[in-house]
Protein backbone atom coordinates (compact mmCIF):
# COMPACT_ATOMS: atom_id res chain seq x y z
CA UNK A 1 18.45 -28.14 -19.07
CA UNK A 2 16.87 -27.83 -15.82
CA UNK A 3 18.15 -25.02 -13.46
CA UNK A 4 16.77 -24.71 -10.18
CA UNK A 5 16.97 -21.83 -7.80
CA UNK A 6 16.85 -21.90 -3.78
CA UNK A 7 16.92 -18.54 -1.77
CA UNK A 8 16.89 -18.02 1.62
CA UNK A 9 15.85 -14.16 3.40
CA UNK A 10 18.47 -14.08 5.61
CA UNK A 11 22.85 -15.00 6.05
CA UNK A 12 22.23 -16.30 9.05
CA UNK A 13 19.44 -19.11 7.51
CA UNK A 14 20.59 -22.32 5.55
CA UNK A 15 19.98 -23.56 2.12
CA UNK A 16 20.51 -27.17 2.99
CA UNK A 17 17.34 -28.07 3.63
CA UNK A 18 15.85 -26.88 -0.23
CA UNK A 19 19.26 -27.63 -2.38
CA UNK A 20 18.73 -31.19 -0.16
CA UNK A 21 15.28 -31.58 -1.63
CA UNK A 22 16.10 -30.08 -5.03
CA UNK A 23 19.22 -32.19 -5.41
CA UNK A 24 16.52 -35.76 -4.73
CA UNK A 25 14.33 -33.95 -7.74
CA UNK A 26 17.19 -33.46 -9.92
CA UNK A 27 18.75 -30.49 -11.72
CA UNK A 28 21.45 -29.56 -14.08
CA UNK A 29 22.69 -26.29 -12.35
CA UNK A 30 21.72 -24.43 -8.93
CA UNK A 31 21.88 -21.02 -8.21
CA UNK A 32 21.54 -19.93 -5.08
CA UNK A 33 20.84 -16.57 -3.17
CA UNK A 34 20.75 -15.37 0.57
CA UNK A 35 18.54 -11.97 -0.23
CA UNK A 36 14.88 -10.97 0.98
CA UNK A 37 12.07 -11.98 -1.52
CA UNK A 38 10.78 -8.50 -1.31
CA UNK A 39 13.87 -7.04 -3.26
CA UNK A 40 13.53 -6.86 -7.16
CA UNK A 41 17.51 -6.70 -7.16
CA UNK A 42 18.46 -10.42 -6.90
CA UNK A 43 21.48 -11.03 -8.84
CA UNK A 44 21.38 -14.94 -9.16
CA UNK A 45 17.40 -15.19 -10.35
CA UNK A 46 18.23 -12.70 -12.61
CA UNK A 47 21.22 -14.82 -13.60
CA UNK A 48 19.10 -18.14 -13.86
CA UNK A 49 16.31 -16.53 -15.65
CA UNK A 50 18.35 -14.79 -18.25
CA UNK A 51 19.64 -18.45 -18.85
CA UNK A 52 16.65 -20.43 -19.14
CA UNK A 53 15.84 -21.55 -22.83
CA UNK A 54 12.90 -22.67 -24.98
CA UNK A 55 12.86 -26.33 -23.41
CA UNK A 56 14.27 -25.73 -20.36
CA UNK A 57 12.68 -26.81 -16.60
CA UNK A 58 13.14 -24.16 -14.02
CA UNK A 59 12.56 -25.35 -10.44
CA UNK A 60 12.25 -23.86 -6.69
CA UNK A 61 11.86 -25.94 -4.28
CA UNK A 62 8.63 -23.56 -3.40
CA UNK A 63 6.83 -20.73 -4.64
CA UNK A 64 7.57 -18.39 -1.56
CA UNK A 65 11.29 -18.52 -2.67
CA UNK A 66 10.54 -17.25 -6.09
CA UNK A 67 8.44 -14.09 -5.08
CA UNK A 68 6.94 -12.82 -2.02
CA UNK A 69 3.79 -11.43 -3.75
CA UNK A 70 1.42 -13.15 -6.20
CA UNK A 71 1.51 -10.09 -8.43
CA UNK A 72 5.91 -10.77 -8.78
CA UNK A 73 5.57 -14.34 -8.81
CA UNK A 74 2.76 -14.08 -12.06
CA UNK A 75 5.31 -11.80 -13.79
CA UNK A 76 8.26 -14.53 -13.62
CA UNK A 77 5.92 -17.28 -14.45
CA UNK A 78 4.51 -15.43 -17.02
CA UNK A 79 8.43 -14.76 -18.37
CA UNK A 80 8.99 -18.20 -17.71
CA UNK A 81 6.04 -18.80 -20.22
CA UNK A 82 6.93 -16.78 -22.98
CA UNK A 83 10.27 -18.27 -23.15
CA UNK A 84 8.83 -21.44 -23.26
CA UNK A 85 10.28 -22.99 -19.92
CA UNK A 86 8.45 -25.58 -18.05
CA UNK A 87 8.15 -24.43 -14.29
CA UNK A 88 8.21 -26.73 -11.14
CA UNK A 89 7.53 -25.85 -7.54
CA UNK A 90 9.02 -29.05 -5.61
CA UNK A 91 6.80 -28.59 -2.40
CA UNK A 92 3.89 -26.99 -4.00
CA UNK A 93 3.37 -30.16 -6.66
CA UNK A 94 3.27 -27.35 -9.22
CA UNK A 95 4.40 -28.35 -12.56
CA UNK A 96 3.59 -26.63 -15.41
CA UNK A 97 4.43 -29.70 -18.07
CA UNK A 98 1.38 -31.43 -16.52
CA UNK A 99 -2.13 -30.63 -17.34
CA UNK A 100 -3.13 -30.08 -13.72
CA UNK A 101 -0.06 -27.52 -13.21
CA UNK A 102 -0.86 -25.95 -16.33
CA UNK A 103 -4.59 -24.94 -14.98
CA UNK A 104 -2.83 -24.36 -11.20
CA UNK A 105 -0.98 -21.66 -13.45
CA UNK A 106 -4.63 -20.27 -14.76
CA UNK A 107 -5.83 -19.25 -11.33
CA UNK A 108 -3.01 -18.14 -10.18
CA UNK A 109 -3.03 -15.70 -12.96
CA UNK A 110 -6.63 -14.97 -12.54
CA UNK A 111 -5.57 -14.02 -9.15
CA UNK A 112 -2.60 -11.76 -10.01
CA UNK A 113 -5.00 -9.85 -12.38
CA UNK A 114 -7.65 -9.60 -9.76
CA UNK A 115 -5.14 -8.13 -7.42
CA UNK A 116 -3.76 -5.41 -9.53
CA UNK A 117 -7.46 -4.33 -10.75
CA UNK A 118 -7.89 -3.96 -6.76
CA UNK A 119 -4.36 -2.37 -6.17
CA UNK A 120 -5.66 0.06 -9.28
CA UNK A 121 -8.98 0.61 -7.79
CA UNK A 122 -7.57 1.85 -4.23
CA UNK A 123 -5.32 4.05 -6.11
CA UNK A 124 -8.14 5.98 -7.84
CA UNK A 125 -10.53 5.97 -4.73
CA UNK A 126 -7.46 7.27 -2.35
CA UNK A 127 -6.49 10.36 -5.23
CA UNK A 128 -10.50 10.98 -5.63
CA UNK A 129 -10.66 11.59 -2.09
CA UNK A 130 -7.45 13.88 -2.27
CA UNK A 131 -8.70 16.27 -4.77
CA UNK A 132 -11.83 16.29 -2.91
CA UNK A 133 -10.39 17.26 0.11
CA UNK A 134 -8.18 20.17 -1.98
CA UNK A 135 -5.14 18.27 -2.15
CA UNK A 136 -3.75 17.89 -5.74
CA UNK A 137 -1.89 15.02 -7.22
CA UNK A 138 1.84 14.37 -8.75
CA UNK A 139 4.59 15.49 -7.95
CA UNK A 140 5.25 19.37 -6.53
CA UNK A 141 6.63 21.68 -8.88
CA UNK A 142 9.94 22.61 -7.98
CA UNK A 143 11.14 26.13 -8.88
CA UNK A 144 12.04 27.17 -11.86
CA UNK A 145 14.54 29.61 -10.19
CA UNK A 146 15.88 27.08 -7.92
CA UNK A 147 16.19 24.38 -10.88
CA UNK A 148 18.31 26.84 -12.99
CA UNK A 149 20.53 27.59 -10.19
CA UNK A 150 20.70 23.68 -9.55
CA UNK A 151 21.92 23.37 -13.24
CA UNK A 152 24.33 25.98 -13.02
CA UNK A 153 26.39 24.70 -10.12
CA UNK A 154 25.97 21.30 -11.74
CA UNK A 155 27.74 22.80 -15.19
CA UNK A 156 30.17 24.10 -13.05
CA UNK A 157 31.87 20.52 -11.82
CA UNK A 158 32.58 22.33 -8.26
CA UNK A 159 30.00 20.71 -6.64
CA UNK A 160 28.19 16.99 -5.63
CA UNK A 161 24.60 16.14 -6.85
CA UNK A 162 24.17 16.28 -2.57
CA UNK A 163 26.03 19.67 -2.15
CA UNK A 164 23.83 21.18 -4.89
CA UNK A 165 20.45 19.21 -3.67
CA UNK A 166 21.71 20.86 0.09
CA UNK A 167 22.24 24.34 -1.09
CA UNK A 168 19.29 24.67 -3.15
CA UNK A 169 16.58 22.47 -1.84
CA UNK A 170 16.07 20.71 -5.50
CA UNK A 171 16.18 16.63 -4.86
CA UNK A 172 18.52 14.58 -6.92
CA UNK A 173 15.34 13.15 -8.75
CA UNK A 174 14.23 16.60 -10.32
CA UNK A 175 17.85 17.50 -11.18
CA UNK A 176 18.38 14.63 -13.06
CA UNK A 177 15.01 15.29 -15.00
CA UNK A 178 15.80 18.70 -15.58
CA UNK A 179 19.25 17.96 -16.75
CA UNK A 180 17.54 15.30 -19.32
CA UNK A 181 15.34 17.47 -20.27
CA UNK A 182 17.80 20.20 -20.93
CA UNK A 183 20.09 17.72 -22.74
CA UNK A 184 16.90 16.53 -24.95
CA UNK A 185 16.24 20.39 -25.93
CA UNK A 186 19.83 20.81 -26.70
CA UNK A 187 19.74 17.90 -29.15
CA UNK A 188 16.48 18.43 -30.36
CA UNK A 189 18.31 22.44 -31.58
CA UNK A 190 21.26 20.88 -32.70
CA UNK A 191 19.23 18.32 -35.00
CA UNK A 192 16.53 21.08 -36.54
CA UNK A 193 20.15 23.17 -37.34
């Protein structure tokens, strides 16, 4: 089969222009999508892509509509890949079923890789500099008072995971990994009895 995909950022912007083009290139199915290219939540991609098979031809009318960063777009085309689906970018005369789109694919790859190892690099210089300066990494430890109280009023079903986060300054984030970790002790007991 051969799905394509358009996307625009915005409701107030129009998909005619690339289901126009897509439509002259041909395709079995369309989705299409009116979200931002920076959000990982896009339910129609994630729709196309789950239905893409070994064989298939996914196409966009360009890349810029798949993925707003090299490093997301590598990570598609690289699922794309191990599915075994060819991938075409109309206005980009990418096509990865042609030798020429096949080595376009190479550097772009070479590229995403390059950009993580730099991404990484910053990460370590920026913490280095941190700790140098006194400032330790991670997350603060919360409490251990303040977590068990959190828990208790949690056990008690009077209150909201906001009430509790307002009345005892513990975020939702290390409730919830307190709570799993308490539930993973529990079981851990319960399986050792």
């Amino acid at each position: 089969m051969r799905l394509a995909y358009a996307r625009v950022s915005t409701a107030d912007q129009s998909l005619d222009l690339q289901i126009d083009t897509l439509k002259k290139f041909g395709y079995d199915r369309i989705y299409t999508e009116k979200a931002s290219g920076g959000k990982d939540d896009r339910p129609e991609l994630a729709k196309v892509l789950d239905m893409l098979r070994e064989g298939d031809t996914f196409i966009v009318y360009k890349l810029d509509r798949l993925a707003r960063s090299t490093l997301k777009l590598i990570e598609t085309l690289d699922l794309l890949n191990k599915k075994g689906v060819e991938f075409v970018s109309h206005s980009d005369n990418i096509d990865t079923s042609t030798a020429a789109g096949k080595a376009m694919f190479g550097m772009m790859a070479v590229f995403a890789e390059f950009e993580r190892s730099i991404i990484r690099e910053r990460t370590l210089a920026g913490l280095e500099a941190a700790r140098a300066r006194g400032r330790k990494g991670g997350r603060p430890m919360t409490d251990k008072k303040k977590l068990d109280k959190a828990a208790k009023l949690h056990e008690s079903r009077e209150f909201t995971i906001t009430q509790i986060e307002e009345m005892t300054g513990v975020s939702k984030g290390s409730l919830y990994r307190e709570l799993n970790r308490r539930k993973q002790e529990a079981t851990q007991a319960n399986e050792t009895v």
